[in-house]
N, C-alpha and C. Protein backbone atom coordinates (compact mmCIF):
# COMPACT_ATOMS: atom_id res chain seq x y z
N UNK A 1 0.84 -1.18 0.00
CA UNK A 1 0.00 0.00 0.00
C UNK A 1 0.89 1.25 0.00
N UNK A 2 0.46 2.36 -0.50
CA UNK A 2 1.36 3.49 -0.87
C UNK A 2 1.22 4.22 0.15
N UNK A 3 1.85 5.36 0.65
CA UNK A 3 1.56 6.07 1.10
C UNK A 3 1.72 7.63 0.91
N UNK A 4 0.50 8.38 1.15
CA UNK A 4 0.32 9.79 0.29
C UNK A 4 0.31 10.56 1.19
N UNK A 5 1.05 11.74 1.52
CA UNK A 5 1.20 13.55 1.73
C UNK A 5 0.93 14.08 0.71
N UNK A 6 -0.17 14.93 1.30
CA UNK A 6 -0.81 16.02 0.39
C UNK A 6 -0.39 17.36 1.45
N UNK A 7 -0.05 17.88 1.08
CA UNK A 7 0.57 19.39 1.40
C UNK A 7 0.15 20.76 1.10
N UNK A 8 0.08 21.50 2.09
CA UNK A 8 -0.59 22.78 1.91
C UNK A 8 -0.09 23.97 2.67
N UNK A 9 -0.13 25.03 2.61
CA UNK A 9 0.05 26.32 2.99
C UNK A 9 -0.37 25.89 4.32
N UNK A 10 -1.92 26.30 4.64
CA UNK A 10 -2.42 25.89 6.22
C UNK A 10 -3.17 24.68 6.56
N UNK A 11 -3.60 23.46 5.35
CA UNK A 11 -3.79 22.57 5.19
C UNK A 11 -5.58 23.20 5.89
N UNK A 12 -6.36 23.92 5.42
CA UNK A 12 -7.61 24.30 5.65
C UNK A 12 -8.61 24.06 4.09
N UNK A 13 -8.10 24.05 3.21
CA UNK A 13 -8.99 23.60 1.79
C UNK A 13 -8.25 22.45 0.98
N UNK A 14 -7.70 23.45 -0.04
CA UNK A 14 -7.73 22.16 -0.72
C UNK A 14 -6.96 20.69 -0.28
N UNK A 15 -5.82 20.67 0.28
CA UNK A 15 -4.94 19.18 0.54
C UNK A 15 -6.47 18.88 1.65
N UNK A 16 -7.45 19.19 2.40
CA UNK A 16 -8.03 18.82 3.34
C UNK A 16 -9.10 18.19 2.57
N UNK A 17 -9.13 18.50 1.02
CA UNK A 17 -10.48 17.97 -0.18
C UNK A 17 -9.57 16.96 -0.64
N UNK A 18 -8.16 16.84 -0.80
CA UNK A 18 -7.55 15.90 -1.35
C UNK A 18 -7.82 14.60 -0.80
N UNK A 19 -7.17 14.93 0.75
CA UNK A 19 -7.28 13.77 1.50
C UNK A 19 -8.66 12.90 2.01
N UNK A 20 -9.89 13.79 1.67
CA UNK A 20 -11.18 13.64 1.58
C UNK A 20 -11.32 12.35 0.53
N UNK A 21 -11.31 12.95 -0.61
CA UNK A 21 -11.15 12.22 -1.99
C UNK A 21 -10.26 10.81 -2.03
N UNK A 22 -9.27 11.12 -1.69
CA UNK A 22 -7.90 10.42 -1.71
C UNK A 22 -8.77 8.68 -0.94
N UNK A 23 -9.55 9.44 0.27
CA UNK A 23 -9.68 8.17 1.95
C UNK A 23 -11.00 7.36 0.93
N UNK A 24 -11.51 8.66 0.18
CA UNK A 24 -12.75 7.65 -0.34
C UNK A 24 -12.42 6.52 -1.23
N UNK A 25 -11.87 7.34 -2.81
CA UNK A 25 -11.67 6.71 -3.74
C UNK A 25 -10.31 5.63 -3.75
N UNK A 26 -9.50 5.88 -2.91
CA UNK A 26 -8.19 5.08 -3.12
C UNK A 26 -8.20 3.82 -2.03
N UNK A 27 -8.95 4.02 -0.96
CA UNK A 27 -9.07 3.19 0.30
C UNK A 27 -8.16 1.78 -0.27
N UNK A 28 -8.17 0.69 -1.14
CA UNK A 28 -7.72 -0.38 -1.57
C UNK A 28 -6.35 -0.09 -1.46
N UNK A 29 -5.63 0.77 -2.35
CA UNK A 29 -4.45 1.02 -2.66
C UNK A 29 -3.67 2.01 -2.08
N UNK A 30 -4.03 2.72 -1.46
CA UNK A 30 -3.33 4.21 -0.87
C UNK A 30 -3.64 4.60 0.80
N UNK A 31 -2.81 4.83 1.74
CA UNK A 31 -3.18 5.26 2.68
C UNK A 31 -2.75 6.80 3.03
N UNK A 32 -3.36 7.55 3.56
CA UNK A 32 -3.31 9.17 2.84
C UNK A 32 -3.62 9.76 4.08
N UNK A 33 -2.42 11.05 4.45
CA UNK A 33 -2.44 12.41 4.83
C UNK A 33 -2.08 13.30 4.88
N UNK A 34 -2.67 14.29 5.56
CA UNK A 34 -3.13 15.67 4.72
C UNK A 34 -2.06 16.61 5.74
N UNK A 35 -1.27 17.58 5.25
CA UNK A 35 -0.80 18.68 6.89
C UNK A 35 -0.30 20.07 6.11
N UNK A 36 0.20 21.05 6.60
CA UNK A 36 -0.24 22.79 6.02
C UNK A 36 1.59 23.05 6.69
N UNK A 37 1.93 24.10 5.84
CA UNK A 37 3.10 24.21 6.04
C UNK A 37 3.50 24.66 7.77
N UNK A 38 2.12 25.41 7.95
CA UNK A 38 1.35 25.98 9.31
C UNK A 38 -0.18 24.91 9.64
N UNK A 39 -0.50 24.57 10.91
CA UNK A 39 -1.57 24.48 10.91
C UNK A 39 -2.28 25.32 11.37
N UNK A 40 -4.30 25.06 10.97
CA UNK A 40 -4.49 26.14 10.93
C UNK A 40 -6.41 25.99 11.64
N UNK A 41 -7.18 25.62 10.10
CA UNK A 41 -8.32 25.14 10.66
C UNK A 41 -8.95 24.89 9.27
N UNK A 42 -10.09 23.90 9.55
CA UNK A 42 -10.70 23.41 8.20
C UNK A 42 -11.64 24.50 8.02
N UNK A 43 -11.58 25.15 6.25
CA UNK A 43 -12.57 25.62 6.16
C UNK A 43 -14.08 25.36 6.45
N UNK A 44 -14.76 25.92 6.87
CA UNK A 44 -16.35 25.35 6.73
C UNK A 44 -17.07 25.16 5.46
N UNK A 45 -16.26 25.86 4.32
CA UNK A 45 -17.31 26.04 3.18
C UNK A 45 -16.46 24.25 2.66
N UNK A 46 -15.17 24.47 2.88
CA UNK A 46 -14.90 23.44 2.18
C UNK A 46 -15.66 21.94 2.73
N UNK A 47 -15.91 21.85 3.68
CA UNK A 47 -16.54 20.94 4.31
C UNK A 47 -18.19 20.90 3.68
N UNK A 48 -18.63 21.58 3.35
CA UNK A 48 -19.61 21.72 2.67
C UNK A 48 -19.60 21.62 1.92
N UNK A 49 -18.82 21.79 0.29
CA UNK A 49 -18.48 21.30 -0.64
C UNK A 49 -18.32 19.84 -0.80
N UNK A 50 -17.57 19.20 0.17
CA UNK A 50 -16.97 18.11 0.19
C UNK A 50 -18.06 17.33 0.45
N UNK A 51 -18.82 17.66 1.47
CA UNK A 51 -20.51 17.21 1.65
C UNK A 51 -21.46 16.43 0.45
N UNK A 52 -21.17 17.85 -0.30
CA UNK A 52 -22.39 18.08 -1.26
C UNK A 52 -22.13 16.98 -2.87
N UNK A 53 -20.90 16.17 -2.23
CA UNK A 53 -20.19 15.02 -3.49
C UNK A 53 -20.60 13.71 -2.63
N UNK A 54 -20.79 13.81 -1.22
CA UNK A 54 -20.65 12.37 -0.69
C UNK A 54 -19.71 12.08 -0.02
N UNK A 55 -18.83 13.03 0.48
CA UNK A 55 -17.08 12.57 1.13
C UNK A 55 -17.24 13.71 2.41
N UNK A 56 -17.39 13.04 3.60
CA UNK A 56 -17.44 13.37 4.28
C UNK A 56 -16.31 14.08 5.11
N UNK A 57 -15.87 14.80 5.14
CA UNK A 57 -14.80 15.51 5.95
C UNK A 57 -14.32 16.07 7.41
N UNK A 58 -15.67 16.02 7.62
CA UNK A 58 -16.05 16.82 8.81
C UNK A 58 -14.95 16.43 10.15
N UNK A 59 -14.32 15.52 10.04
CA UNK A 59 -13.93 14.98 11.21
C UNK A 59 -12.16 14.81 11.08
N UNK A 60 -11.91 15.52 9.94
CA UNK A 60 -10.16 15.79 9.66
C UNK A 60 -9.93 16.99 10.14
N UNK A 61 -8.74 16.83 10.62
CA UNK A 61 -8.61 17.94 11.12
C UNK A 61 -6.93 18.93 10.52
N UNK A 62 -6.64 20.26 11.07
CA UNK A 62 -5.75 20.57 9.95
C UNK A 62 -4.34 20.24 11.08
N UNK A 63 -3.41 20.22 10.23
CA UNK A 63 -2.37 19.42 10.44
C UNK A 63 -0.89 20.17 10.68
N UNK A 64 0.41 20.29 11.23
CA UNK A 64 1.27 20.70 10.68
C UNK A 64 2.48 19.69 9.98
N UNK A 65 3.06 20.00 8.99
CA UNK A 65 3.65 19.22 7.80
C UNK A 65 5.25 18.72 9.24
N UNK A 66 5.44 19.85 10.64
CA UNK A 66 6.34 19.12 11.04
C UNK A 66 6.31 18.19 12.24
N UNK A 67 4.84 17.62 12.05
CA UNK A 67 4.91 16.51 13.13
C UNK A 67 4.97 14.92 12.34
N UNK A 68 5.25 14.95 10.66
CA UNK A 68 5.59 14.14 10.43
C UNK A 68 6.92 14.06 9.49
N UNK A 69 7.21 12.64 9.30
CA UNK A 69 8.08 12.35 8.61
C UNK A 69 8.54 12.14 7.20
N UNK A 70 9.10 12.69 6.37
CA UNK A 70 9.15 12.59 4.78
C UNK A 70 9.51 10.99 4.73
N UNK A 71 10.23 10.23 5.43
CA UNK A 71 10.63 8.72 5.04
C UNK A 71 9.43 7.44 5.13
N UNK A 72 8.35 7.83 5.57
CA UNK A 72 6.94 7.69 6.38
C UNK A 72 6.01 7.22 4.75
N UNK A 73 6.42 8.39 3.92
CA UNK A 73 5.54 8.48 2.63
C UNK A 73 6.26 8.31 1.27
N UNK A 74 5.43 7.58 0.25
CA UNK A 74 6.23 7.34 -0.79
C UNK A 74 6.20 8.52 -1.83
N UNK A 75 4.71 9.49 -1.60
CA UNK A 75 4.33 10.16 -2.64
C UNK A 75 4.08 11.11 -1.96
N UNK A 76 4.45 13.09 -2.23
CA UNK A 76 3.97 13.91 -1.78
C UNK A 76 3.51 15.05 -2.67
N UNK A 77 2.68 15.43 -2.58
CA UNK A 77 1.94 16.07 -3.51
C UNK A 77 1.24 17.59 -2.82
N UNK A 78 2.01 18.36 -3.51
CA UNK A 78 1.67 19.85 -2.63
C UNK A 78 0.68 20.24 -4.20
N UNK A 79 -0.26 20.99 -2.93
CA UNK A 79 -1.53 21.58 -4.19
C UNK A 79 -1.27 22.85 -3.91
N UNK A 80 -0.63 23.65 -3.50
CA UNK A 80 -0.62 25.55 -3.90
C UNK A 80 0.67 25.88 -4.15
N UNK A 81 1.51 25.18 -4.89
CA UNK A 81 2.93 25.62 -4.91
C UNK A 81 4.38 25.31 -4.37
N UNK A 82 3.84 25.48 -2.89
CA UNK A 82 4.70 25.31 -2.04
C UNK A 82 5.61 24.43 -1.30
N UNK A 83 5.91 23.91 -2.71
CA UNK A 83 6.89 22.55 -3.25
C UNK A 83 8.20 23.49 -3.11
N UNK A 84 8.20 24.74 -3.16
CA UNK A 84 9.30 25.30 -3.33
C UNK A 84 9.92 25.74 -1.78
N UNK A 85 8.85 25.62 -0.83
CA UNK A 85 9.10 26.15 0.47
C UNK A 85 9.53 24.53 1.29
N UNK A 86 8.77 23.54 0.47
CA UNK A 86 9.55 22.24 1.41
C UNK A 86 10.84 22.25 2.09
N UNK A 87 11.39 21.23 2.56
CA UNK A 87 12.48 20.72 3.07
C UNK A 87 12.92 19.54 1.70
N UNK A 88 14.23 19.78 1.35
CA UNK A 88 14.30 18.68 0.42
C UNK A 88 14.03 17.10 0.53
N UNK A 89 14.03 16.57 1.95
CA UNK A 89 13.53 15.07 2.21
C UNK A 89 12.07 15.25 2.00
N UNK A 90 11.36 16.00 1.97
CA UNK A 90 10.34 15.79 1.29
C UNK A 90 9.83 15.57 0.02
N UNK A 91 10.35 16.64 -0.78
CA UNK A 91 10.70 16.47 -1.96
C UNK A 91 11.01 15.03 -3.02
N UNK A 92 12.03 15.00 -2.29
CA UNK A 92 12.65 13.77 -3.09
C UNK A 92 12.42 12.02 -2.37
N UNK A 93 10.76 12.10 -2.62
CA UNK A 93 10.15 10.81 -2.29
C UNK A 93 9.81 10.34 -3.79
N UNK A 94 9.75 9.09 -3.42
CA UNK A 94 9.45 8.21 -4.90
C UNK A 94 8.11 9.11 -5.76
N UNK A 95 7.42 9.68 -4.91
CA UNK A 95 7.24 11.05 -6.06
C UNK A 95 6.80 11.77 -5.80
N UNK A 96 6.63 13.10 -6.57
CA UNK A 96 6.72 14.14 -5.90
C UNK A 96 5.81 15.16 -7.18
N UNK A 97 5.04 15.79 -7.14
CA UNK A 97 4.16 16.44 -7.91
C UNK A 97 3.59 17.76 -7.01
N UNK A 98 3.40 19.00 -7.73
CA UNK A 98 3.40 20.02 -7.16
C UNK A 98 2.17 20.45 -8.25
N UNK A 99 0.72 20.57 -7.78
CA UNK A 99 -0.56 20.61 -8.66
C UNK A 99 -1.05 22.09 -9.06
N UNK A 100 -0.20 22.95 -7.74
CA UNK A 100 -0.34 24.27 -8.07
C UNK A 100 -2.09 24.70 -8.20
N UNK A 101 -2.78 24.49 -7.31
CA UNK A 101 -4.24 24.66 -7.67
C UNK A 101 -4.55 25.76 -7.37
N UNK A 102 -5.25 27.11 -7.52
CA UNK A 102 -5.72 28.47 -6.83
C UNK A 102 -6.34 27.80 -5.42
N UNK A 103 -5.85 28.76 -4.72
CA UNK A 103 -6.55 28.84 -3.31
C UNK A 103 -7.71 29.31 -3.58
N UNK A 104 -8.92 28.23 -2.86
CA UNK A 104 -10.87 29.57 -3.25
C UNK A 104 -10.87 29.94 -1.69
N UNK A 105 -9.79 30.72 -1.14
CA UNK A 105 -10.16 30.85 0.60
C UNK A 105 -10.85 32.72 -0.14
N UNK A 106 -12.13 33.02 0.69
CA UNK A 106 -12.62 34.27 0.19
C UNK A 106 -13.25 34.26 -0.93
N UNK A 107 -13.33 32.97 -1.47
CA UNK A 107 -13.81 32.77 -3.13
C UNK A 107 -15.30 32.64 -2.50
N UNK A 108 -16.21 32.68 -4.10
CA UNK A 108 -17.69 32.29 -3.77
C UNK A 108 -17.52 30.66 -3.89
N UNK A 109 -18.53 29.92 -3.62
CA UNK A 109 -18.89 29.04 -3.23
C UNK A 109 -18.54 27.91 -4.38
N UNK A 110 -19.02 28.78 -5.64
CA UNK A 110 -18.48 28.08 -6.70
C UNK A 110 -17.34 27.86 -6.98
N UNK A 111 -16.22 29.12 -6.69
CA UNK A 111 -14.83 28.54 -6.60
C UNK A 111 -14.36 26.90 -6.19
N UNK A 112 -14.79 27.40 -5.10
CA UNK A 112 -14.94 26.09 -4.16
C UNK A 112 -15.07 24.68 -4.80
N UNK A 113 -16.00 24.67 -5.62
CA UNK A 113 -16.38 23.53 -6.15
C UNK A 113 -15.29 23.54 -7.61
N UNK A 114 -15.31 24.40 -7.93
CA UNK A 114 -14.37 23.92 -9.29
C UNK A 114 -13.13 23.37 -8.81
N UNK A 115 -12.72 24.12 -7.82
CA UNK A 115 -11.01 23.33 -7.03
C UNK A 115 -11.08 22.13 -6.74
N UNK A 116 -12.70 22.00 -6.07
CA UNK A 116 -12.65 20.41 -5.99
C UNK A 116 -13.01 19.80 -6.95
N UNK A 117 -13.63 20.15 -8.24
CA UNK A 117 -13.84 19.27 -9.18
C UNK A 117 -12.36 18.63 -9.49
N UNK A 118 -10.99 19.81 -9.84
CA UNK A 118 -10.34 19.95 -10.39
C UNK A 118 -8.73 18.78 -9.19
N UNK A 119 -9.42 19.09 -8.16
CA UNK A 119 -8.49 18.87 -7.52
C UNK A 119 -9.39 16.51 -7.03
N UNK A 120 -10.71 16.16 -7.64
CA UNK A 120 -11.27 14.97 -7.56
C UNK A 120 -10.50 14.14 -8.84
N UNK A 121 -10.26 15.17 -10.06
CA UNK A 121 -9.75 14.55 -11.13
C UNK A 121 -8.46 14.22 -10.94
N UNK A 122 -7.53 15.06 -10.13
CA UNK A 122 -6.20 14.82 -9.84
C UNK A 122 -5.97 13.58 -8.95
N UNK A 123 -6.64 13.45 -7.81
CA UNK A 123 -6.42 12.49 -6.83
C UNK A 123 -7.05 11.03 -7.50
N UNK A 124 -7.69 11.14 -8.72
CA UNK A 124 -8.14 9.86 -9.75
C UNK A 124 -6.93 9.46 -10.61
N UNK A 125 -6.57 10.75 -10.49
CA UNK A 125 -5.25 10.04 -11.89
C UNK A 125 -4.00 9.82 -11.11
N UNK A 126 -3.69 10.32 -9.32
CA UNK A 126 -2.79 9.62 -8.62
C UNK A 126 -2.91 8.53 -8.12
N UNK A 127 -4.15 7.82 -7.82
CA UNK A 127 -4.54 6.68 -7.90
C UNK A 127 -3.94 5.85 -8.97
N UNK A 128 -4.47 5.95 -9.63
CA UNK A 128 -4.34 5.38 -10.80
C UNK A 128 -2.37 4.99 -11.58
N UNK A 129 -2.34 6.22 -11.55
CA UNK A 129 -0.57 6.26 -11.71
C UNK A 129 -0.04 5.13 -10.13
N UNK A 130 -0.04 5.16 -9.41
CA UNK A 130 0.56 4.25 -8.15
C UNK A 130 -0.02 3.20 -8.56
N UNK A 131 -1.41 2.75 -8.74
CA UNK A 131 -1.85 1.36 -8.71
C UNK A 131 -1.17 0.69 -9.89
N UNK A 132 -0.76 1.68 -11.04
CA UNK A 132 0.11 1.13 -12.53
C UNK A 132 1.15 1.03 -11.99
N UNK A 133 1.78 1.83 -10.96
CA UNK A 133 3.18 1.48 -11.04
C UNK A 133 3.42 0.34 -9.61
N UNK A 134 2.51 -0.16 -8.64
CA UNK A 134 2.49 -1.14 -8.02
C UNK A 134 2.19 -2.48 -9.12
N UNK A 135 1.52 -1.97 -10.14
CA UNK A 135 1.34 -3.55 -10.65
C UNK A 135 2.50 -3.92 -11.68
N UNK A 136 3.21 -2.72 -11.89
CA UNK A 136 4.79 -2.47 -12.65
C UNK A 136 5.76 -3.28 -11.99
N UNK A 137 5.54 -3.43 -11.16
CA UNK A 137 7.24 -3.46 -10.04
C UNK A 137 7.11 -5.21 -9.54
């Protein structure tokens, strides 16, 4: 089973929709979490968003990126950039993808939902890429 860091600024939206997504759709193949370069607090809207698909969130909470370990995870995946603010043992895990998604913190509601549309398609095709390359190896 793989294991996934999703990474964020304050880990309050999107990595907190990742790891939402990630617990639903990957459960077989992936074990997954979520932490903010700072922690901070889960949005409410995003929790509502996350709702309004079927993926319940309500009960994650936000995280900081230094109460864990980069050797811990095979795959880390920062969604606002801040691939560049890591520590290099993070970085350089068997993989490493930086999704760069807009923050919707202050956005309308719809923001909200397109990040997560955008950010449901991503966590499908990291699935997917690990389960090819577990059945690779």
């Amino acid at each position: 089973m793989k294991r996934v860091m999703f990474v964020c600024k304050n880990n309050s939206r999107r990595s907190q929709m990742a790891e939402g997504f990630a617990r639903q759709l990957g459960r077989e193949n992936i074990s997954v979490t979520s932490a903010g370069l700072e922690a901070s607090y889960i949005d409410p809207l995003t929790v509502e968003v996350m709702s309004e698909v079927g993926v319940d969130i309500s009960s994650q909470k936000s995280k900081p990126l230094s109460d864990f370990h980069p050797e811990d995870y095979d795959a880390v995946i920062s969604l606002c950039g801040c691939g560049v603010n890591l520590p290099e043992s993070w970085i350089f895990r068997e993989v490493f993808q930086d999704w760069q998604l807009e923050d919707p913190q202050g956005q309308s509601i719809e923001t909200f939902r397109q990040v997560r549309s955008q950010i449901k398609k991503r966590v499908e095709q990291l699935i997917q890429s690990l389960k090819n390359e577990k059945n690779n190896v």
